[in-house]
PDB file of N, CA and C in Angstrom:
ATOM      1  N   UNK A   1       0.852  -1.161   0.000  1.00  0.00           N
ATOM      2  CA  UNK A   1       0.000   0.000   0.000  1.00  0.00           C
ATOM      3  C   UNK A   1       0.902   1.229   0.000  1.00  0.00           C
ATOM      4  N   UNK A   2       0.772   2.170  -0.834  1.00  0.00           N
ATOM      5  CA  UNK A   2       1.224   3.529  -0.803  1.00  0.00           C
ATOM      6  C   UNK A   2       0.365   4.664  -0.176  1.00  0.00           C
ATOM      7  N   UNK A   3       1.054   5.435   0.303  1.00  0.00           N
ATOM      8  CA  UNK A   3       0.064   7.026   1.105  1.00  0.00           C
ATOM      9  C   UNK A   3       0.728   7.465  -0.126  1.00  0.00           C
ATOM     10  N   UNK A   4      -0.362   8.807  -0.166  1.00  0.00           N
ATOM     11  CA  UNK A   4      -0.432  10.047  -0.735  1.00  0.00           C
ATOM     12  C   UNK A   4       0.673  11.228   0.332  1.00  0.00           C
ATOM     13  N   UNK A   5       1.009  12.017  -0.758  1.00  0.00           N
ATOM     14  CA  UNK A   5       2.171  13.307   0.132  1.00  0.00           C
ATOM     15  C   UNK A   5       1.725  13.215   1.609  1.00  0.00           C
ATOM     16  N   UNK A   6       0.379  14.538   0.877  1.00  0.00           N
ATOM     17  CA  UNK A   6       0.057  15.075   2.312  1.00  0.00           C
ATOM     18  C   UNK A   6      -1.573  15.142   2.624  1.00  0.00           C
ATOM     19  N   UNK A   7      -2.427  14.309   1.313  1.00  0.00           N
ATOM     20  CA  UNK A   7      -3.873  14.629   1.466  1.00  0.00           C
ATOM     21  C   UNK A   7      -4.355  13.380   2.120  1.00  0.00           C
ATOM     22  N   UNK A   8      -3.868  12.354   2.698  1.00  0.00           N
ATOM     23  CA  UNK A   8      -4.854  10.989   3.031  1.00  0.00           C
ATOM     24  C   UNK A   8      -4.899  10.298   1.962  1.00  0.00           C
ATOM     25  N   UNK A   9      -4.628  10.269   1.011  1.00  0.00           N
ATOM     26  CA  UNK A   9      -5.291   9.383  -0.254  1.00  0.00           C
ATOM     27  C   UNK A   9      -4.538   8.238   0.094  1.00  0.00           C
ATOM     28  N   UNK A  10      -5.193   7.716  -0.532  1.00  0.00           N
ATOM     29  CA  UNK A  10      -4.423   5.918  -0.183  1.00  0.00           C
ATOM     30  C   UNK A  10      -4.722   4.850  -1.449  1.00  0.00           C
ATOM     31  N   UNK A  11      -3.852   3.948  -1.965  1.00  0.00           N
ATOM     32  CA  UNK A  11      -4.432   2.786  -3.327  1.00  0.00           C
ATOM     33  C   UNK A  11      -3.309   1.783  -2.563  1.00  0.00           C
ATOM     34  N   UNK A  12      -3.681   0.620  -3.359  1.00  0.00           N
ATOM     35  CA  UNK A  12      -3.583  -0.638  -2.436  1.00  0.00           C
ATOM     36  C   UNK A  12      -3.860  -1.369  -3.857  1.00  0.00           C
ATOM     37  N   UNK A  13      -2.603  -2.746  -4.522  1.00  0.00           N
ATOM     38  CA  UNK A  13      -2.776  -3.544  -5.195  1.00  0.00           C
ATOM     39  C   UNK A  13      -2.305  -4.887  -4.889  1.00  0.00           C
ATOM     40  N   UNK A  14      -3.206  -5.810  -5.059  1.00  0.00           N
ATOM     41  CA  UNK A  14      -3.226  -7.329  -4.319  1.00  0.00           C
ATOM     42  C   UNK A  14      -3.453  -8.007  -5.577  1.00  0.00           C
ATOM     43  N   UNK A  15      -2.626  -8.907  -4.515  1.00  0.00           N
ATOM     44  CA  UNK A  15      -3.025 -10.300  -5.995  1.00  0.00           C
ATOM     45  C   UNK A  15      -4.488 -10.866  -5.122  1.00  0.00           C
ATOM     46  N   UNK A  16      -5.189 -11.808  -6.276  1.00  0.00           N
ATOM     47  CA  UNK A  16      -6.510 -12.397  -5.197  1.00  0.00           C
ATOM     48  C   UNK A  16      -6.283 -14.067  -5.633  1.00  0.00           C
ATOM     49  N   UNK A  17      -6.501 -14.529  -4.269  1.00  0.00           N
ATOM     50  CA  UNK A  17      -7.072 -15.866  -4.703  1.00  0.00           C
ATOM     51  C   UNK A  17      -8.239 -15.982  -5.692  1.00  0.00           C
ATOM     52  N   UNK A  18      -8.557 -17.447  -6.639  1.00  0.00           N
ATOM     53  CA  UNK A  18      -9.127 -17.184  -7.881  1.00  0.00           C
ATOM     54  C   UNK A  18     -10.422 -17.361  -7.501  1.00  0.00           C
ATOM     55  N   UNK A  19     -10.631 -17.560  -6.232  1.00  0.00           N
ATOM     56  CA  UNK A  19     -12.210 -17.896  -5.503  1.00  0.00           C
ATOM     57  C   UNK A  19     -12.857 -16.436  -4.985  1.00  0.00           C
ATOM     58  N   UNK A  20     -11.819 -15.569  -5.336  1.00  0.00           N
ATOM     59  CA  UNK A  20     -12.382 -14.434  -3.775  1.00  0.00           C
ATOM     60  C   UNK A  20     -13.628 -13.233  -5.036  1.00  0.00           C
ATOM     61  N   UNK A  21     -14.367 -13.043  -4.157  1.00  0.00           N
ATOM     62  CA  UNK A  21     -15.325 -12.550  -4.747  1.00  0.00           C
ATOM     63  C   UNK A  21     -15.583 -10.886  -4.088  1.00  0.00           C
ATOM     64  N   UNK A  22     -16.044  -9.815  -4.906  1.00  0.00           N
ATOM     65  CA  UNK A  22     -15.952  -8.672  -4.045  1.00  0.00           C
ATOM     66  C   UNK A  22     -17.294  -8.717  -3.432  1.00  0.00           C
ATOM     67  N   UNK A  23     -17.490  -8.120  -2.375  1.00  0.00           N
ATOM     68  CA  UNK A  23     -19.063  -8.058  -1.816  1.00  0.00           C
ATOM     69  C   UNK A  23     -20.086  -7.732  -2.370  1.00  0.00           C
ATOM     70  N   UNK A  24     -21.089  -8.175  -2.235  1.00  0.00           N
ATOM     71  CA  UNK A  24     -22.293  -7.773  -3.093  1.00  0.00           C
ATOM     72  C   UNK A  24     -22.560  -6.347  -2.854  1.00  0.00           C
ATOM     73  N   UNK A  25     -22.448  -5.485  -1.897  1.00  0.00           N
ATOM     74  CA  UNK A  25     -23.227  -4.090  -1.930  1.00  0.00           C
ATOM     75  C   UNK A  25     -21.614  -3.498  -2.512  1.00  0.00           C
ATOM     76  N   UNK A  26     -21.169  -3.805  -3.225  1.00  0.00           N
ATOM     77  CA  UNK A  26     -20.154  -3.052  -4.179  1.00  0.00           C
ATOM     78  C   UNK A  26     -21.461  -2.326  -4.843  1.00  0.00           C
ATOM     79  N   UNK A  27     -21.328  -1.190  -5.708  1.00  0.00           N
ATOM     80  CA  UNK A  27     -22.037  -0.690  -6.926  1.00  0.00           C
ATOM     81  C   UNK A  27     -21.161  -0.105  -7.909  1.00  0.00           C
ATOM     82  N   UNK A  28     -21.802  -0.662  -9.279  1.00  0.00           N
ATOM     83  CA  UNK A  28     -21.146   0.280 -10.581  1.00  0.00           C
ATOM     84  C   UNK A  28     -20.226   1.643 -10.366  1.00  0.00           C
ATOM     85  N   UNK A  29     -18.977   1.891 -10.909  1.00  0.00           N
ATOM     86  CA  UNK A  29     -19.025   3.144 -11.096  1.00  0.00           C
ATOM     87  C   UNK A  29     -18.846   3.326 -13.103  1.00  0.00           C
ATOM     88  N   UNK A  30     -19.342   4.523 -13.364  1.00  0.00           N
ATOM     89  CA  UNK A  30     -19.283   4.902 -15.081  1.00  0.00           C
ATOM     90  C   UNK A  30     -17.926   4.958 -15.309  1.00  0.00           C
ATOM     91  N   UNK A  31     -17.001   5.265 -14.675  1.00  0.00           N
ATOM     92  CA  UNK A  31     -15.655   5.295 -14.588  1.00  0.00           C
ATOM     93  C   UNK A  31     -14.702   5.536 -13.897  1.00  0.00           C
ATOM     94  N   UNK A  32     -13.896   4.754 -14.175  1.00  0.00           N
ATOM     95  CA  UNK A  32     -12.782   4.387 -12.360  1.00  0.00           C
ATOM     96  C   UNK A  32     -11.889   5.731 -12.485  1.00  0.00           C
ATOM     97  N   UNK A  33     -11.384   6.398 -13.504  1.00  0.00           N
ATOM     98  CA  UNK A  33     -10.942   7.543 -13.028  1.00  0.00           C
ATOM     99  C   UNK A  33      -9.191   6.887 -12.459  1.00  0.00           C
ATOM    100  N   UNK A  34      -8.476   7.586 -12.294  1.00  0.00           N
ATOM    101  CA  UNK A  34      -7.133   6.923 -11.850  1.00  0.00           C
ATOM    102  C   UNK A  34      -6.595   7.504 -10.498  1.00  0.00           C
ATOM    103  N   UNK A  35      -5.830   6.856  -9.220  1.00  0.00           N
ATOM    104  CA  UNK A  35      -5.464   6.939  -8.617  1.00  0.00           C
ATOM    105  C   UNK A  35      -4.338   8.641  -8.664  1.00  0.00           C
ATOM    106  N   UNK A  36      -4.032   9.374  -7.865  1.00  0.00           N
ATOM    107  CA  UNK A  36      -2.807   9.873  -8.068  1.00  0.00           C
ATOM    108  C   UNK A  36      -1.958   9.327  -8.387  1.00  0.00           C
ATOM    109  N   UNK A  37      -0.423   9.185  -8.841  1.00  0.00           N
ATOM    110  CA  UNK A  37       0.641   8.744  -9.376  1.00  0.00           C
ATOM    111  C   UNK A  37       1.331   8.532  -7.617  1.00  0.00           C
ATOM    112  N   UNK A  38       1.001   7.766  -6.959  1.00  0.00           N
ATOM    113  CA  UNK A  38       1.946   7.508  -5.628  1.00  0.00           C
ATOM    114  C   UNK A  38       3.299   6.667  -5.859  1.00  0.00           C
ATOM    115  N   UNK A  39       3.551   6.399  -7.259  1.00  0.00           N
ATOM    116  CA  UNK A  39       4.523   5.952  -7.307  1.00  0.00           C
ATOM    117  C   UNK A  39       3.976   4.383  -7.718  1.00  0.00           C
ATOM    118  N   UNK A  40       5.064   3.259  -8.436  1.00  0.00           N
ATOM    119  CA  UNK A  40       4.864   1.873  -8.510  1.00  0.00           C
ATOM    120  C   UNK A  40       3.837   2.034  -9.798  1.00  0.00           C
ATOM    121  N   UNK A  41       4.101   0.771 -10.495  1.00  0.00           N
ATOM    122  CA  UNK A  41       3.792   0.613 -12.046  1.00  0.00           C
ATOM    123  C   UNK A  41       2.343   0.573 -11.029  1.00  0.00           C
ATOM    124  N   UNK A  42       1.489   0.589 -12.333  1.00  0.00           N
ATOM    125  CA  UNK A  42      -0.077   0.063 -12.442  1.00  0.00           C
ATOM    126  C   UNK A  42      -0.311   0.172 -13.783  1.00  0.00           C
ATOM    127  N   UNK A  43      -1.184  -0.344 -14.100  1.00  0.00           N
ATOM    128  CA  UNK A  43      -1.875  -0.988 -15.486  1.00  0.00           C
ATOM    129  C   UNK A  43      -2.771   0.414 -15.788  1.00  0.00           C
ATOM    130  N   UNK A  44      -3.213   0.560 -17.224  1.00  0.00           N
ATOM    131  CA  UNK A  44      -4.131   1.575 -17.686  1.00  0.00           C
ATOM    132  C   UNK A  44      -5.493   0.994 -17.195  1.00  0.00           C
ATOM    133  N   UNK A  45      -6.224   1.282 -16.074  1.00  0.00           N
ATOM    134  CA  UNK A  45      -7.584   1.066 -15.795  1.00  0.00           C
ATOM    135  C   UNK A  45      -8.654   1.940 -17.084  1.00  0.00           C
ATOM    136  N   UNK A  46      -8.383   2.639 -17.568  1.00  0.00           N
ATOM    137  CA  UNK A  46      -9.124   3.415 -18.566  1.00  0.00           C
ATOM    138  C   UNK A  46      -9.925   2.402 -18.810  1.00  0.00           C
ATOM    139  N   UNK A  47     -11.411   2.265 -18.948  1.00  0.00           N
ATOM    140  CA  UNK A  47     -12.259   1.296 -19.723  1.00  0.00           C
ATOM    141  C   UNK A  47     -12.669   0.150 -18.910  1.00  0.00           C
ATOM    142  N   UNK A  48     -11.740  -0.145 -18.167  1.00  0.00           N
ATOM    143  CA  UNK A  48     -12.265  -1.276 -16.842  1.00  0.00           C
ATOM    144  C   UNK A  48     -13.121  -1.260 -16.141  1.00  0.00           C
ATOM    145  N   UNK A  49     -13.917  -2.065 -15.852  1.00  0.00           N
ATOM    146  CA  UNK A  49     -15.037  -1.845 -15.386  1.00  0.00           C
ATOM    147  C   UNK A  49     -14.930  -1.800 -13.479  1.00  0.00           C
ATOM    148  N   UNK A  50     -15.244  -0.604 -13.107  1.00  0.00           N
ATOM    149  CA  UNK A  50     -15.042  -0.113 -11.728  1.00  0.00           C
ATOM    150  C   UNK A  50     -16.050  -0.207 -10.811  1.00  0.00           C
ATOM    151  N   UNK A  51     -15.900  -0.460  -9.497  1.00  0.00           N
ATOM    152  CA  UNK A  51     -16.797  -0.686  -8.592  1.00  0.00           C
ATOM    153  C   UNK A  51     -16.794   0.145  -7.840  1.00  0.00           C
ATOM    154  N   UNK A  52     -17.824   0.945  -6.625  1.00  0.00           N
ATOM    155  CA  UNK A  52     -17.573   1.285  -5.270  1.00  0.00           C
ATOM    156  C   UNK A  52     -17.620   0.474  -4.215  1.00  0.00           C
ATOM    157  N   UNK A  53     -16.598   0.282  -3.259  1.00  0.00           N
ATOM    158  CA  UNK A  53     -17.191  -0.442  -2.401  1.00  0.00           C
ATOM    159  C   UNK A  53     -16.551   0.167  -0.944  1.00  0.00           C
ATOM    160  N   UNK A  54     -17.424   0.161  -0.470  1.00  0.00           N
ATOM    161  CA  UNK A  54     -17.538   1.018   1.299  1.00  0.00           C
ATOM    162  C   UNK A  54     -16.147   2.300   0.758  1.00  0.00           C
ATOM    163  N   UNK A  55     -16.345   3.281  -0.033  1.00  0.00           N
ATOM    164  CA  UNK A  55     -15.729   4.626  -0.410  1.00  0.00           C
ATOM    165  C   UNK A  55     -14.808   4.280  -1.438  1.00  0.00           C
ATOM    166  N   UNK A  56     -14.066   3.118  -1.742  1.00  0.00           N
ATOM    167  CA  UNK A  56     -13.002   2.937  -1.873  1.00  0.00           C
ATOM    168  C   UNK A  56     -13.302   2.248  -3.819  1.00  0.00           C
ATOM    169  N   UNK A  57     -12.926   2.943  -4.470  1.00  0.00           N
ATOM    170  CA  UNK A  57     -12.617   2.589  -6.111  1.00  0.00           C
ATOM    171  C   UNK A  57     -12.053   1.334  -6.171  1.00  0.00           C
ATOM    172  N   UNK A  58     -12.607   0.375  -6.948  1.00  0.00           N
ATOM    173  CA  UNK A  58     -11.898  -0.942  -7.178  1.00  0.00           C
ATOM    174  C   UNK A  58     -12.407  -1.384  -8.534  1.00  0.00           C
ATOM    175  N   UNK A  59     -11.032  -1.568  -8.811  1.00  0.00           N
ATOM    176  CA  UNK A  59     -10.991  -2.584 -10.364  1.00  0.00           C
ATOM    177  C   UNK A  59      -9.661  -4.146  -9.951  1.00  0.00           C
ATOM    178  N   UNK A  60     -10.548  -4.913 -10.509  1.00  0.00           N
ATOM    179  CA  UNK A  60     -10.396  -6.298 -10.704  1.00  0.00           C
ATOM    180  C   UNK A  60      -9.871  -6.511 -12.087  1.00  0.00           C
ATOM    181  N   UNK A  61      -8.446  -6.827 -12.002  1.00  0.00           N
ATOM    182  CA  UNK A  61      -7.696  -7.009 -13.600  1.00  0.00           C
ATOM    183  C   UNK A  61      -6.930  -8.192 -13.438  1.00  0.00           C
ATOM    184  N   UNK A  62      -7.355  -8.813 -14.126  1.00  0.00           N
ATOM    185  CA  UNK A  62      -6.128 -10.247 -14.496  1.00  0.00           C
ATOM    186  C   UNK A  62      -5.593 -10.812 -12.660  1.00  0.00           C
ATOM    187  N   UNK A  63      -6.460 -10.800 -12.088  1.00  0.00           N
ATOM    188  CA  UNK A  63      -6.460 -12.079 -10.997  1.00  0.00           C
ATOM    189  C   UNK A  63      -5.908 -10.807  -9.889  1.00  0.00           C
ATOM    190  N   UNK A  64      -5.672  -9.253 -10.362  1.00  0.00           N
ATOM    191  CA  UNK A  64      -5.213  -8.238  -9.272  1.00  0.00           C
ATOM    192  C   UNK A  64      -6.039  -7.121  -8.851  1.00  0.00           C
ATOM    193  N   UNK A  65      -6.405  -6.940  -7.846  1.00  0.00           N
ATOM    194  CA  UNK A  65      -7.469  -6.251  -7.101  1.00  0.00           C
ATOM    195  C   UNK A  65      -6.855  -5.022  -7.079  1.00  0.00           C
ATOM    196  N   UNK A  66      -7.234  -3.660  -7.271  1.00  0.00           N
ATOM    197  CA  UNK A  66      -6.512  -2.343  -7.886  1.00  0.00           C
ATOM    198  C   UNK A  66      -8.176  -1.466  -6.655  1.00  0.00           C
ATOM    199  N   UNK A  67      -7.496  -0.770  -5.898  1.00  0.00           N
ATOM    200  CA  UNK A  67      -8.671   0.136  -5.004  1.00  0.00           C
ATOM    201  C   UNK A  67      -7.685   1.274  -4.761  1.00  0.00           C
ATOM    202  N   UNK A  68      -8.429   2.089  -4.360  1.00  0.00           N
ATOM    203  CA  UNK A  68      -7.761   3.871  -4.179  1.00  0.00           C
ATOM    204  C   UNK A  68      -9.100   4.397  -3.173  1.00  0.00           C
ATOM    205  N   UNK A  69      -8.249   5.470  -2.516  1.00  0.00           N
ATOM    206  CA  UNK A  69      -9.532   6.326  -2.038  1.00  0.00           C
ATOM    207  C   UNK A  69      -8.958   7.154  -1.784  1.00  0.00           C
ATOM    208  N   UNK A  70      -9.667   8.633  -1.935  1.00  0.00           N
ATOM    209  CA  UNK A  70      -9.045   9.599  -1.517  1.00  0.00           C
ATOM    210  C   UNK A  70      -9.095  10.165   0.296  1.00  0.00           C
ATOM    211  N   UNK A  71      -8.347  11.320   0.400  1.00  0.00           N
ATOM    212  CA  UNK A  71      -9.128  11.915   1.981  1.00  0.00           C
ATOM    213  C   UNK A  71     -10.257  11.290   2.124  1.00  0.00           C
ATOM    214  N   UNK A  72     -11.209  11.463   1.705  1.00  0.00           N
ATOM    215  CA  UNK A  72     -12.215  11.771   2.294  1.00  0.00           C
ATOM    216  C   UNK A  72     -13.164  10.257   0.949  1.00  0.00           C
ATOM    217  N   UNK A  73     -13.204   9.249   1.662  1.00  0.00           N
ATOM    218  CA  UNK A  73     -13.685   7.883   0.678  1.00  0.00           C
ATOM    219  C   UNK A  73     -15.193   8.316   0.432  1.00  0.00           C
ATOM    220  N   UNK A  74     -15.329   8.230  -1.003  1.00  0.00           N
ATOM    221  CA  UNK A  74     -16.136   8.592  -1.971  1.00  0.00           C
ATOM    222  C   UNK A  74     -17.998   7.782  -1.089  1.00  0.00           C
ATOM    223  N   UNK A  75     -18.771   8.588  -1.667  1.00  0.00           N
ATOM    224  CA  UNK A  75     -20.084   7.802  -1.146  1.00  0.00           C
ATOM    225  C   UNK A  75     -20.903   7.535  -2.568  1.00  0.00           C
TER     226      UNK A  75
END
């Protein structure tokens, strides 16, 4: 997991076991939008299909769980 400078933001990339499922009260987002640059490769999410779940942005790519949130986690 990487912090942000000085605002709270926070992203977090995991590998997942091939069973793990995200929670059901996840909801759609129209677009995941990208993390700040905290540093460390990441993949182009552009076009991926993005979730909310409890504030926190998540995209699911090739078996790796990709979430961000800023200060203040999105509602």
């Amino acid at each position: 997991m990487v912090g942000g400078d000085d605002d709270g933001s926070v992203r977090a990339d995991m590998a997942l076991a091939s069973d793990t499922r995200l929670p059901a009260a996840c909801t759609p987002l129209p677009q995941p939008g990208m993390p700040w640059d905290g540093g460390g490769p990441w993949p182009d999410l552009t076009g991926e299909q993005a979730l909310l779940c409890e504030g926190w942005v998540t995209v699911v790519v090739d078996g790796h769980l990709y979430t961000w949130t800023g200060p203040d986690p999105q509602a």
